[in-house]
C-alpha atoms as a PDB file:
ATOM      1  CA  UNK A   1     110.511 270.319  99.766  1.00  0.00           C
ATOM      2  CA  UNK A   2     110.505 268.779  96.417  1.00  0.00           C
ATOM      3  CA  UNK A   3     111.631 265.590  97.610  1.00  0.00           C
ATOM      4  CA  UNK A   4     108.310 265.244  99.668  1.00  0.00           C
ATOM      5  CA  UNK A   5     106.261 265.965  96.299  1.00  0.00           C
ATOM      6  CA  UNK A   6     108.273 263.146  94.427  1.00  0.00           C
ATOM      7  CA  UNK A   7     107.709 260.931  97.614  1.00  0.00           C
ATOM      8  CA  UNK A   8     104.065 261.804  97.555  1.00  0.00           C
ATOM      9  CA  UNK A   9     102.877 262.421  93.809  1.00  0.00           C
ATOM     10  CA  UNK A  10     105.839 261.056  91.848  1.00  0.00           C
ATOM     11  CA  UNK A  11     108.097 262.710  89.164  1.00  0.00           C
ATOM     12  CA  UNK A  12     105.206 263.075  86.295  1.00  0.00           C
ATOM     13  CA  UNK A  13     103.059 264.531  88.772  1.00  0.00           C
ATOM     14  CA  UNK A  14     105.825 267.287  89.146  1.00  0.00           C
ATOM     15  CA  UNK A  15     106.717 267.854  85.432  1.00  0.00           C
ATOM     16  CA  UNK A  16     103.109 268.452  84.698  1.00  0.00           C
ATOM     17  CA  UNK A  17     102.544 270.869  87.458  1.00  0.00           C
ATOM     18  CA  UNK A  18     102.308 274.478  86.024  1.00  0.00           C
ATOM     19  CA  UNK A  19     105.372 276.690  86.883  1.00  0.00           C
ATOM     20  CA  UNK A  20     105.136 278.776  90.105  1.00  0.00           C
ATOM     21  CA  UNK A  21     103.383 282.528  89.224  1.00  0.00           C
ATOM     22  CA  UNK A  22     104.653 284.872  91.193  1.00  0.00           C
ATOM     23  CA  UNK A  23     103.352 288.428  92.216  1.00  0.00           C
ATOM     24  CA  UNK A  24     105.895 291.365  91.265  1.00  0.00           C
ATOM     25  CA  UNK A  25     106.749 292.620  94.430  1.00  0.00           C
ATOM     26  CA  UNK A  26     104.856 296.790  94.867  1.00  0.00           C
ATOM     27  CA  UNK A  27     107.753 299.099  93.048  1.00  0.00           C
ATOM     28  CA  UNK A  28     107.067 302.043  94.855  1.00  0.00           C
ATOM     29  CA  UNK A  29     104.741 302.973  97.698  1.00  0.00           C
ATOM     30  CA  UNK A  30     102.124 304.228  95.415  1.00  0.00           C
ATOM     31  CA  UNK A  31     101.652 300.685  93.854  1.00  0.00           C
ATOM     32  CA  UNK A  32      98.082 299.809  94.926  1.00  0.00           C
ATOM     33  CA  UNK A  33      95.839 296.931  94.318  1.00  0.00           C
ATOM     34  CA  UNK A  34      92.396 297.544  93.047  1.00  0.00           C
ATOM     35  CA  UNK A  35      89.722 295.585  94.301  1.00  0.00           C
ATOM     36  CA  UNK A  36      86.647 293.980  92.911  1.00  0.00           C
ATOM     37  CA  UNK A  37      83.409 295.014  93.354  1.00  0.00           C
ATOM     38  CA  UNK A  38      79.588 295.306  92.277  1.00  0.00           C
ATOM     39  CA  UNK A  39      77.213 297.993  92.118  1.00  0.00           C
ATOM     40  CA  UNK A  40      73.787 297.734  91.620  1.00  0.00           C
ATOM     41  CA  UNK A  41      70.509 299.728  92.422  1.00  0.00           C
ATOM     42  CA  UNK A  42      67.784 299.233  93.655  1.00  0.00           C
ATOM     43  CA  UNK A  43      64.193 301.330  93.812  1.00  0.00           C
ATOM     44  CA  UNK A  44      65.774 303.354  96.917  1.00  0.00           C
ATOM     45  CA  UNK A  45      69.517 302.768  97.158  1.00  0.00           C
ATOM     46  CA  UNK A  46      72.626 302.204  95.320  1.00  0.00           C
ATOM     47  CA  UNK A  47      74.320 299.288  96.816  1.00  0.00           C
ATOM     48  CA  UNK A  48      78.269 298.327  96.705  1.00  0.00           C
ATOM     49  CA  UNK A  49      79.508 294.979  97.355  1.00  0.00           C
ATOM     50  CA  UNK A  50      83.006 293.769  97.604  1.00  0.00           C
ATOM     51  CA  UNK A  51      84.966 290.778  99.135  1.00  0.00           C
ATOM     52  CA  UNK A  52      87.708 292.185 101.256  1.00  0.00           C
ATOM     53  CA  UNK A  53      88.963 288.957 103.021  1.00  0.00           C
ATOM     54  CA  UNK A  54      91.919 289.213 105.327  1.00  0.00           C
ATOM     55  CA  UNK A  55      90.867 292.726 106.381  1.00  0.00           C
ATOM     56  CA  UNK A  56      89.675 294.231 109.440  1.00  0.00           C
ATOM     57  CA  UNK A  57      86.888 297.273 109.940  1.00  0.00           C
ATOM     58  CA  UNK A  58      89.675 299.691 111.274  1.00  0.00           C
ATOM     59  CA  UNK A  59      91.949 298.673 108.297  1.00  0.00           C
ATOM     60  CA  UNK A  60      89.405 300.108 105.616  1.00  0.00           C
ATOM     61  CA  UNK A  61      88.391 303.832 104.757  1.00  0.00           C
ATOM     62  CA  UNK A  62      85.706 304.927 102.964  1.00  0.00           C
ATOM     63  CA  UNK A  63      85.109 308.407 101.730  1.00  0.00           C
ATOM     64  CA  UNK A  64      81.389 309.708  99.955  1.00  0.00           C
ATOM     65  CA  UNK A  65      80.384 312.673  98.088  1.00  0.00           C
ATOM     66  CA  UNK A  66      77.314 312.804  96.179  1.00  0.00           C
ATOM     67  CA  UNK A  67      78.568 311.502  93.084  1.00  0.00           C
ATOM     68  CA  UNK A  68      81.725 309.176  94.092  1.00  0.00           C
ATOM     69  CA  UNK A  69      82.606 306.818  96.532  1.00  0.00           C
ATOM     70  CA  UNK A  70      86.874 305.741  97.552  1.00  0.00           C
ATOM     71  CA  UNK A  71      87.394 302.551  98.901  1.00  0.00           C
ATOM     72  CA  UNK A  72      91.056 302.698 100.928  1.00  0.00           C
ATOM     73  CA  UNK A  73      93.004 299.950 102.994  1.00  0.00           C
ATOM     74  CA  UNK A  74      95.311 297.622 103.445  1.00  0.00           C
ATOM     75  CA  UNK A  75      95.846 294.000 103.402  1.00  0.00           C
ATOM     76  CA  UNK A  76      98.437 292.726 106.147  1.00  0.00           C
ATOM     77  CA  UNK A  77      99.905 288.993 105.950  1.00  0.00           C
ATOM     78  CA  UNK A  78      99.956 287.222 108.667  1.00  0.00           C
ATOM     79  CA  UNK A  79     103.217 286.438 108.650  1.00  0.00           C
ATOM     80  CA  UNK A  80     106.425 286.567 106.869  1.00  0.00           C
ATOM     81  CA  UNK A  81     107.215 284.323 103.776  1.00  0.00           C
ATOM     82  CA  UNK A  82     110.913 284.798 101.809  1.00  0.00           C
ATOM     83  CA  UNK A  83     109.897 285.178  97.894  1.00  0.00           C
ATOM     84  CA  UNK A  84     111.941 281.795  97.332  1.00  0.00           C
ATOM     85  CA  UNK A  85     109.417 279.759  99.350  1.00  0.00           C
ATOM     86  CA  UNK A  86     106.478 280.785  97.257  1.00  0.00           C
ATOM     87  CA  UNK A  87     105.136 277.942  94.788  1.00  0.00           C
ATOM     88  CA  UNK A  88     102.125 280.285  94.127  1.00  0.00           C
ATOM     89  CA  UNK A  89     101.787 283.916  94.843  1.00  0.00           C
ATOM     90  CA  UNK A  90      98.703 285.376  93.816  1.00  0.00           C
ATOM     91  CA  UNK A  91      96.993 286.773  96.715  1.00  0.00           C
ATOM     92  CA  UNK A  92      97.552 290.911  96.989  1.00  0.00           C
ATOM     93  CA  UNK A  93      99.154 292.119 100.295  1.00  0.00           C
ATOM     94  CA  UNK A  94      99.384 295.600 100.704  1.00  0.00           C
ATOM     95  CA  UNK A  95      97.588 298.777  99.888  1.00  0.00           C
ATOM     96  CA  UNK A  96      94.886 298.934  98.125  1.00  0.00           C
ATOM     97  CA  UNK A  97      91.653 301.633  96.467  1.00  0.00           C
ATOM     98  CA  UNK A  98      89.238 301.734  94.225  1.00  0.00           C
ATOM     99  CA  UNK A  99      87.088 304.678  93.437  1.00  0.00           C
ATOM    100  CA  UNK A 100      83.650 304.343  92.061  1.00  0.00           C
ATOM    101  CA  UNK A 101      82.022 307.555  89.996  1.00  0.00           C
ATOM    102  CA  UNK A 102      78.057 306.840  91.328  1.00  0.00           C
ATOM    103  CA  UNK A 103      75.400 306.556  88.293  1.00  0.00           C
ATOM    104  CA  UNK A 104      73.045 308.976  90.485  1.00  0.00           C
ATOM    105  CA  UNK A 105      73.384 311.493  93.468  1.00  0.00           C
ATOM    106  CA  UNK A 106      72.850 309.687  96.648  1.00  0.00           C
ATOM    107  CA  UNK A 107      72.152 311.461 100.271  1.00  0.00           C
ATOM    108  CA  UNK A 108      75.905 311.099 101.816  1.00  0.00           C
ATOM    109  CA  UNK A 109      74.188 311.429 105.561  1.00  0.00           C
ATOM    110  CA  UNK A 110      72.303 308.350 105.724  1.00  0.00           C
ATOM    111  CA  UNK A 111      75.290 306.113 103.644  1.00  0.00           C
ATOM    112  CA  UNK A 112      76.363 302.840 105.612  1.00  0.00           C
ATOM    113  CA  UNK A 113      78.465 300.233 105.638  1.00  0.00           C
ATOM    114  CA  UNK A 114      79.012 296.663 107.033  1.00  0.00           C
ATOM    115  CA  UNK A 115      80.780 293.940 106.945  1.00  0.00           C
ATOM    116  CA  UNK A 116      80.461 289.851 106.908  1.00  0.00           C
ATOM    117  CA  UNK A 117      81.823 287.096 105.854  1.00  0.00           C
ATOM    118  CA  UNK A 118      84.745 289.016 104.610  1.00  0.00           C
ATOM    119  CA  UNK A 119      82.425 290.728 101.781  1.00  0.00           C
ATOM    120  CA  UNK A 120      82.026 294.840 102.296  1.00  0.00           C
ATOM    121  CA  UNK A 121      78.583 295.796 101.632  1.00  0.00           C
ATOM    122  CA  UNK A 122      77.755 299.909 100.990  1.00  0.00           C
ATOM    123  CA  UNK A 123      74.343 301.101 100.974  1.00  0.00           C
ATOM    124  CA  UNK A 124      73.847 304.357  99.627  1.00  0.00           C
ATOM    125  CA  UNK A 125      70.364 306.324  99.483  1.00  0.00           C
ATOM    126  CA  UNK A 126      69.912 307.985  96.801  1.00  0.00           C
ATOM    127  CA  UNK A 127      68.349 311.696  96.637  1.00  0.00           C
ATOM    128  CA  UNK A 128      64.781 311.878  95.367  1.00  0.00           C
ATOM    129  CA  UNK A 129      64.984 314.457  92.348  1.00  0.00           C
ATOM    130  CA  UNK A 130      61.396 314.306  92.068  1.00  0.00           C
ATOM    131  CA  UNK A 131      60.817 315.852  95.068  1.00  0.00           C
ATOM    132  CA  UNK A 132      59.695 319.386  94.870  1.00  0.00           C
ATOM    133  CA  UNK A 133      59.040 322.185  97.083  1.00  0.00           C
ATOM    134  CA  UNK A 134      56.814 324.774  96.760  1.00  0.00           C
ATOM    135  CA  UNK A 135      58.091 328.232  97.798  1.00  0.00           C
ATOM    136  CA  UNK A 136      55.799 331.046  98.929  1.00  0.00           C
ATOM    137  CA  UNK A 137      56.380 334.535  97.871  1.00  0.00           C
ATOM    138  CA  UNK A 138      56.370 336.645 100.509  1.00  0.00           C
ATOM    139  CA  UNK A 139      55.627 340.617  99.866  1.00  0.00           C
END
Protein backbone atom coordinates (compact mmCIF):
# COMPACT_ATOMS: atom_id res chain seq x y z
CA UNK A 1 0.00 0.00 0.00
CA UNK A 2 2.65 2.50 0.56
CA UNK A 3 3.80 2.41 -2.83
CA UNK A 4 0.32 3.82 -3.99
CA UNK A 5 0.78 6.82 -1.38
CA UNK A 6 4.34 7.62 -2.85
CA UNK A 7 2.72 7.23 -6.40
CA UNK A 8 -0.07 9.50 -5.36
CA UNK A 9 1.25 12.14 -2.69
CA UNK A 10 5.02 11.67 -2.98
CA UNK A 11 7.69 10.81 -0.30
CA UNK A 12 7.37 14.30 1.80
CA UNK A 13 3.81 13.86 1.82
CA UNK A 14 4.52 10.48 3.69
CA UNK A 15 7.27 11.64 6.13
CA UNK A 16 5.03 14.37 7.32
CA UNK A 17 2.05 12.22 7.85
CA UNK A 18 1.52 11.63 11.66
CA UNK A 19 2.32 8.01 12.79
CA UNK A 20 -0.61 5.51 12.77
CA UNK A 21 -2.59 5.64 16.51
CA UNK A 22 -3.78 2.64 17.27
CA UNK A 23 -6.57 1.49 19.77
CA UNK A 24 -5.25 -1.08 22.53
CA UNK A 25 -7.09 -3.97 21.77
CA UNK A 26 -10.15 -4.64 25.14
CA UNK A 27 -7.81 -6.71 27.84
CA UNK A 28 -10.46 -8.48 29.35
CA UNK A 29 -14.19 -8.77 28.74
CA UNK A 30 -15.00 -6.18 31.24
CA UNK A 31 -13.10 -3.46 29.19
CA UNK A 32 -15.93 -1.11 28.15
CA UNK A 33 -16.09 2.07 26.27
CA UNK A 34 -17.89 4.98 27.75
CA UNK A 35 -19.84 7.05 25.64
CA UNK A 36 -20.52 10.71 25.31
CA UNK A 37 -23.41 12.34 26.17
CA UNK A 38 -25.48 15.55 27.31
CA UNK A 39 -27.97 16.19 29.82
CA UNK A 40 -29.93 19.03 30.14
CA UNK A 41 -33.41 20.09 31.61
CA UNK A 42 -35.90 21.58 30.74
CA UNK A 43 -39.22 23.17 32.67
CA UNK A 44 -40.79 19.46 32.53
CA UNK A 45 -38.15 16.90 31.61
CA UNK A 46 -34.64 15.91 31.91
CA UNK A 47 -33.39 15.13 28.53
CA UNK A 48 -30.24 12.77 27.49
CA UNK A 49 -28.62 12.97 24.25
CA UNK A 50 -25.93 10.84 22.83
CA UNK A 51 -24.48 9.88 19.35
CA UNK A 52 -24.42 6.15 19.14
CA UNK A 53 -23.53 5.67 15.39
CA UNK A 54 -23.02 2.17 14.10
CA UNK A 55 -25.65 0.84 16.52
CA UNK A 56 -28.93 -0.63 16.18
CA UNK A 57 -32.25 -0.21 18.66
CA UNK A 58 -32.01 -3.98 19.71
CA UNK A 59 -28.20 -3.54 20.33
CA UNK A 60 -28.78 -0.87 23.19
CA UNK A 61 -30.25 -1.27 26.84
CA UNK A 62 -31.37 1.17 28.95
CA UNK A 63 -32.23 0.78 32.57
CA UNK A 64 -34.14 3.86 34.92
CA UNK A 65 -34.70 4.33 38.49
CA UNK A 66 -35.67 7.52 39.89
CA UNK A 67 -32.39 8.88 40.41
CA UNK A 68 -30.03 7.06 37.67
CA UNK A 69 -30.12 6.10 34.30
CA UNK A 70 -27.43 2.95 32.51
CA UNK A 71 -26.80 3.21 29.08
CA UNK A 72 -25.60 -0.60 27.80
CA UNK A 73 -24.58 -1.94 24.23
CA UNK A 74 -22.45 -2.85 21.86
CA UNK A 75 -20.78 -1.65 18.83
CA UNK A 76 -20.27 -4.47 16.06
CA UNK A 77 -17.81 -3.81 12.95
CA UNK A 78 -18.87 -4.57 9.98
CA UNK A 79 -16.32 -6.56 9.08
CA UNK A 80 -13.02 -7.94 9.92
CA UNK A 81 -9.74 -5.85 9.69
CA UNK A 82 -6.11 -7.63 10.88
CA UNK A 83 -4.48 -4.92 13.43
CA UNK A 84 -1.52 -4.63 10.77
CA UNK A 85 -3.82 -3.05 8.16
CA UNK A 86 -4.89 -0.23 10.40
CA UNK A 87 -3.27 3.31 9.50
CA UNK A 88 -5.76 4.82 12.04
CA UNK A 89 -7.72 3.11 14.69
CA UNK A 90 -9.72 5.26 16.71
CA UNK A 91 -13.23 4.30 16.41
CA UNK A 92 -14.47 1.97 19.66
CA UNK A 93 -15.87 -1.51 18.72
CA UNK A 94 -17.19 -3.40 21.37
CA UNK A 95 -19.04 -3.03 24.60
CA UNK A 96 -19.85 -0.19 25.91
CA UNK A 97 -22.00 1.88 29.32
CA UNK A 98 -22.29 4.79 30.83
CA UNK A 99 -24.32 5.50 33.88
CA UNK A 100 -25.71 8.87 34.62
CA UNK A 101 -26.67 9.79 38.56
CA UNK A 102 -30.00 12.21 37.54
CA UNK A 103 -29.83 15.90 39.18
CA UNK A 104 -33.69 15.35 40.17
CA UNK A 105 -36.22 12.39 40.60
CA UNK A 106 -37.96 11.81 37.39
CA UNK A 107 -41.35 9.56 36.92
CA UNK A 108 -39.60 6.18 35.48
CA UNK A 109 -43.26 5.22 33.83
CA UNK A 110 -43.59 7.80 31.32
CA UNK A 111 -39.42 7.76 30.37
CA UNK A 112 -38.77 7.32 26.49
CA UNK A 113 -36.41 6.92 24.14
CA UNK A 114 -35.65 7.30 20.36
CA UNK A 115 -33.42 7.25 18.01
CA UNK A 116 -32.17 9.25 14.66
CA UNK A 117 -29.60 10.04 12.84
CA UNK A 118 -27.47 7.80 14.89
CA UNK A 119 -27.89 10.28 18.05
CA UNK A 120 -29.94 8.51 21.22
CA UNK A 121 -32.24 10.94 22.65
CA UNK A 122 -33.86 10.11 26.48
CA UNK A 123 -36.63 12.06 27.75
CA UNK A 124 -37.27 11.75 31.24
CA UNK A 125 -40.28 13.48 33.22
CA UNK A 126 -39.49 14.56 36.12
CA UNK A 127 -41.77 14.18 39.41
CA UNK A 128 -43.51 17.36 40.54
CA UNK A 129 -42.37 17.76 44.33
CA UNK A 130 -44.62 20.55 44.64
CA UNK A 131 -47.46 18.66 44.32
CA UNK A 132 -49.36 18.05 47.45
CA UNK A 133 -52.19 16.11 48.61
CA UNK A 134 -54.44 16.77 51.12
CA UNK A 135 -55.43 13.80 53.32
CA UNK A 136 -58.72 13.61 55.22
CA UNK A 137 -58.87 12.27 58.66
CA UNK A 138 -61.29 9.93 58.96
CA UNK A 139 -62.79 9.11 62.67
Amino acid sequence: MSDFFEEQFGTATLAMAPAAKKAPPPSGKDDEGQLTVDVYQTDDEIVIKSTIAGVTVDDIDISITNDMITIKGKRNPDEHIDQSDYYYQELYWGQFARSIILPEDIDVEKAAASMKNGILTIRLPKLAKSRMKKVKISS
